[in-house]
N, C-alpha and C. Protein backbone atom coordinates (compact mmCIF):
# COMPACT_ATOMS: atom_id res chain seq x y z
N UNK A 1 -58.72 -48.96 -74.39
CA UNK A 1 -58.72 -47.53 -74.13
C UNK A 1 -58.50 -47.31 -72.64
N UNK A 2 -57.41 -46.29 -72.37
CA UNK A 2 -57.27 -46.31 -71.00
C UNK A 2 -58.18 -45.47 -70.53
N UNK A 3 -58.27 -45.38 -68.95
CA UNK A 3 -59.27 -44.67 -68.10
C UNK A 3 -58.94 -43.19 -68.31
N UNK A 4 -59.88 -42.27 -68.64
CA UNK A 4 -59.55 -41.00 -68.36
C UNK A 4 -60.20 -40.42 -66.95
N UNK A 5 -58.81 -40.16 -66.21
CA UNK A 5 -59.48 -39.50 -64.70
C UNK A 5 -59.44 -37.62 -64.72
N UNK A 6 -60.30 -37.40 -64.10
CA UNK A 6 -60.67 -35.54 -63.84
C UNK A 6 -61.18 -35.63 -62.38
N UNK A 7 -60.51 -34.31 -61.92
CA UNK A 7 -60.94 -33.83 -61.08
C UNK A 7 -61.47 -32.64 -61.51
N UNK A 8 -63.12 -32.11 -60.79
CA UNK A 8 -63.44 -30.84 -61.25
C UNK A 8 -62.92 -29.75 -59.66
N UNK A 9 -61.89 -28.86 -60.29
CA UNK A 9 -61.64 -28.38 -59.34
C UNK A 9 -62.64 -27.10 -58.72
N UNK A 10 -63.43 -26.43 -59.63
CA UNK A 10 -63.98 -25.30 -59.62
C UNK A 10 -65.33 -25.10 -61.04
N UNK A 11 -66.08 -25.54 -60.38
CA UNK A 11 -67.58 -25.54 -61.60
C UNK A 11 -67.63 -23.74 -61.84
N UNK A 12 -67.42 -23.18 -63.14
CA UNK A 12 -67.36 -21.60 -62.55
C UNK A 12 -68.85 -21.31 -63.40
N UNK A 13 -69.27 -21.87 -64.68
CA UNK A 13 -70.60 -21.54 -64.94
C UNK A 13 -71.37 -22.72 -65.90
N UNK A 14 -72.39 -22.53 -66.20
CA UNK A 14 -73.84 -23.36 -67.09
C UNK A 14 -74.44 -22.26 -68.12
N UNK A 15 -73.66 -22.77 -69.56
CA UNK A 15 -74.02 -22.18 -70.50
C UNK A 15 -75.40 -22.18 -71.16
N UNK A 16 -75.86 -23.74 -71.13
CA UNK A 16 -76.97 -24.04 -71.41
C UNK A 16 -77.18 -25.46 -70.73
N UNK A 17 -78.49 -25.68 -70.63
CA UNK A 17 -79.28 -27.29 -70.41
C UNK A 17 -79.98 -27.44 -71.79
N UNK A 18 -79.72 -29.12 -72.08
CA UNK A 18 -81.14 -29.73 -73.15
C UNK A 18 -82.22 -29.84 -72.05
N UNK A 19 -82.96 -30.74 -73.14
CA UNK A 19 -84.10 -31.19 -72.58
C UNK A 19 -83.71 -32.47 -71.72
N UNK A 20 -82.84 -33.33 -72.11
CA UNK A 20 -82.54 -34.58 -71.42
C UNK A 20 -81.34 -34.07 -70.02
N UNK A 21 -81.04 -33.12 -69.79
CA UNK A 21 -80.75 -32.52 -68.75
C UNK A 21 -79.36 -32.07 -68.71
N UNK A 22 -78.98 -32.56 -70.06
CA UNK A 22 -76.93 -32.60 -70.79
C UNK A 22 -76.73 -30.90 -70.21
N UNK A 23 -75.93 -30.42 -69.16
CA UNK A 23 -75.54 -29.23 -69.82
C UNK A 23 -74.15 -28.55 -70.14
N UNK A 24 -74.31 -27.51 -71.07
CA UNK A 24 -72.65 -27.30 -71.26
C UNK A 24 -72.25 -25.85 -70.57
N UNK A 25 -70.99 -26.72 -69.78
CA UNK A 25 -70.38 -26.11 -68.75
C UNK A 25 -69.09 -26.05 -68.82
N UNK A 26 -68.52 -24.63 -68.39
CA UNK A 26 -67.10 -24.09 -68.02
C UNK A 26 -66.88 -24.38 -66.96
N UNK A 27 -65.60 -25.24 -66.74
CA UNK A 27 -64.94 -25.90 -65.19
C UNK A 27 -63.87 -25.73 -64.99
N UNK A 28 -63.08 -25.80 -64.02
CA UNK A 28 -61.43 -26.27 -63.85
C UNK A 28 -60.97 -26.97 -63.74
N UNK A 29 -61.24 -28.12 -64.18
CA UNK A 29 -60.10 -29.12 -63.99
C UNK A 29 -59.09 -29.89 -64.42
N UNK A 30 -59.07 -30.88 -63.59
CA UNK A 30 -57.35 -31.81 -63.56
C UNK A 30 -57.80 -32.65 -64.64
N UNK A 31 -57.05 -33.11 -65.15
CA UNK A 31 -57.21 -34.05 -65.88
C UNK A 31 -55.83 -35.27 -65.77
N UNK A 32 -56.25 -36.40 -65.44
CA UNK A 32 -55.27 -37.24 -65.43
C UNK A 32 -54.07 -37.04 -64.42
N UNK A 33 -54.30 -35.83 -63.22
CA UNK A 33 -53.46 -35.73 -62.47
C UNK A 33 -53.04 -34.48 -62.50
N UNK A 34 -52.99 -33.77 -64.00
CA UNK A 34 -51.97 -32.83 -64.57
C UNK A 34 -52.94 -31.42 -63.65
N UNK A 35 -52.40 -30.14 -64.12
CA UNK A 35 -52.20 -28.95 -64.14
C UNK A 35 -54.34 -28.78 -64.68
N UNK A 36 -54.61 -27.73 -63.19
CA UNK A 36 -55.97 -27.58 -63.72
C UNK A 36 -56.37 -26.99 -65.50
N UNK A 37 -56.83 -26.74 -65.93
CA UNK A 37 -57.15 -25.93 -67.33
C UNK A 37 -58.66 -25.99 -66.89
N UNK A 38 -58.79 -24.51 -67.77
CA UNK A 38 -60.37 -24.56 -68.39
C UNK A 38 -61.32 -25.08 -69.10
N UNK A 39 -61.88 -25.76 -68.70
CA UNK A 39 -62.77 -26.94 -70.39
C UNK A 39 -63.84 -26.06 -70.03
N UNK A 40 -64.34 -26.62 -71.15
CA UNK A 40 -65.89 -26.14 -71.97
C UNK A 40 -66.07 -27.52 -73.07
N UNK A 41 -67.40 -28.25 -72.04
CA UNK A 41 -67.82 -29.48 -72.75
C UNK A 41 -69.55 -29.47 -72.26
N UNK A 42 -70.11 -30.65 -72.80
CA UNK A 42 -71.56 -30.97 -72.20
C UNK A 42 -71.12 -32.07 -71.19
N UNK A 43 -72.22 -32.27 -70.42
CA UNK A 43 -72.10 -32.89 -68.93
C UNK A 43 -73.41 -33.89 -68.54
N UNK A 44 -73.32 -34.97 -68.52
CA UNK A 44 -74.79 -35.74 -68.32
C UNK A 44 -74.71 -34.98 -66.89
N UNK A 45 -76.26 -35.55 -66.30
CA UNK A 45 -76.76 -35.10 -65.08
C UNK A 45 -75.55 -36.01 -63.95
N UNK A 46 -75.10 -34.86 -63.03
CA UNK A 46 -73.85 -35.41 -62.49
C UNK A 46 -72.40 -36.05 -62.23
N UNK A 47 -72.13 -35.37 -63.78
CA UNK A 47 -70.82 -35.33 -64.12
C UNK A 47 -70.56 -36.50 -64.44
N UNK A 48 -71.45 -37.43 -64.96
CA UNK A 48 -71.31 -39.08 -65.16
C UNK A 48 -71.13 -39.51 -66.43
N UNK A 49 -71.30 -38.81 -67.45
CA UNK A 49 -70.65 -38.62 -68.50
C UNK A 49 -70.42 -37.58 -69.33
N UNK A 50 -69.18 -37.74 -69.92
CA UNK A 50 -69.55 -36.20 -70.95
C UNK A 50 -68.85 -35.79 -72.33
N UNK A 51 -69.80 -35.25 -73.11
CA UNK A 51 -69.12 -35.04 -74.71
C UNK A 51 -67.53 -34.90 -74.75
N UNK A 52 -67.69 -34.39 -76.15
CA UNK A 52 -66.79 -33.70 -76.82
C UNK A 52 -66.34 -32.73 -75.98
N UNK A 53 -65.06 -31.82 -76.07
CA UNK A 53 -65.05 -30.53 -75.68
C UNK A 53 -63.50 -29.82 -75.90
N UNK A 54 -63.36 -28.95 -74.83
CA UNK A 54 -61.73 -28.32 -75.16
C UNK A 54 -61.44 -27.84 -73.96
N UNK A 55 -60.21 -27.63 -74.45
CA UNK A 55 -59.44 -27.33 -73.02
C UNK A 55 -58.82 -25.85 -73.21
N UNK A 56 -58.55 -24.79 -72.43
CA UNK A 56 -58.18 -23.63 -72.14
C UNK A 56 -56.73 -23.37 -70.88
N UNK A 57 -55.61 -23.02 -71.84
CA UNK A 57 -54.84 -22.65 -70.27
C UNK A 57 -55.45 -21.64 -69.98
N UNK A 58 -54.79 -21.12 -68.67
CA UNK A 58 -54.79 -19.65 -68.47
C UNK A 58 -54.87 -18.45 -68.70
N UNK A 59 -53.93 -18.50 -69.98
CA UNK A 59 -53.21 -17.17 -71.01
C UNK A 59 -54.23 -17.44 -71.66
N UNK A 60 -54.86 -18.34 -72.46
CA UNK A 60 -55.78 -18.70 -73.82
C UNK A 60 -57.47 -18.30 -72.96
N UNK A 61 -57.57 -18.68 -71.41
CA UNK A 61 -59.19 -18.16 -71.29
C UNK A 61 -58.91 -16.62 -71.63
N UNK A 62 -57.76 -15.87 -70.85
CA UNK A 62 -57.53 -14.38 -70.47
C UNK A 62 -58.11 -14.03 -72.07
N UNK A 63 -56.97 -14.52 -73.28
CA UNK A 63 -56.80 -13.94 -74.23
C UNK A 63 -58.03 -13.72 -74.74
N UNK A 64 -59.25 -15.05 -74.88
CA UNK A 64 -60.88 -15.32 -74.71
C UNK A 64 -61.52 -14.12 -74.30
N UNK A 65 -61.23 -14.03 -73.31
CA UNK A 65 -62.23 -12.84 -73.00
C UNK A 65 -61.98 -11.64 -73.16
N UNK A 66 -61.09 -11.26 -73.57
CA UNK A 66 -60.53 -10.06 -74.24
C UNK A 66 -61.02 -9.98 -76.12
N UNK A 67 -61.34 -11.08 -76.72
CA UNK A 67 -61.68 -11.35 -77.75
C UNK A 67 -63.22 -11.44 -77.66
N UNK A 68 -63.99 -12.11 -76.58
CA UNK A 68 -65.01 -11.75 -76.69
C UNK A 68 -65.62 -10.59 -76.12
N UNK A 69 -65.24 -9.97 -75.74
CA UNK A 69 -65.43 -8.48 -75.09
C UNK A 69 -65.47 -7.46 -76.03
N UNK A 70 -65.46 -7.57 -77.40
CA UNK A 70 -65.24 -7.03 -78.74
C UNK A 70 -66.33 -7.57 -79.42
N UNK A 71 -66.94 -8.38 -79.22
CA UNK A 71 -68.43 -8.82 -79.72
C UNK A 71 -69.92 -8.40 -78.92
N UNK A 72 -70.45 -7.52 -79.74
CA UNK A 72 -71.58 -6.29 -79.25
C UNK A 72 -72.84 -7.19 -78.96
């Protein structure tokens, strides 16, 4: 399995913490070099490891929050 490299360009928020200190966070970054995007994943304490998650361009956060802005 090759190395996956990230840069976090911009930490923008902390959705939640566990108890073991994991939390899941919206960031900007690079991934592998490429073009920043938005993820939304969990995060051990200091970015030293981290789940599952997804990635967001630009158009897709915008479209996001226009979709959740419709939920009361």
């Amino acid at each position: 399995m090759s190395e996956i490299k990230y840069d976090i360009i911009r930490e923008v928020g902390i959705l939640s913490e566990n108890a073991k200190g994991w939390r899941k966070e919206i960031n900007l970054i690079s991934w592998n070099g490429g073009s920043p995007k938005y993820d939304l994943r969990d995060w051990s304490p200091g970015h030293e490891k981290m789940g599952k998650g997804t990635t967001l361009t630009e158009d897709e956060i915008k479209k996001l929050k226009v979709i959740l802005s419709t939920i009361e």
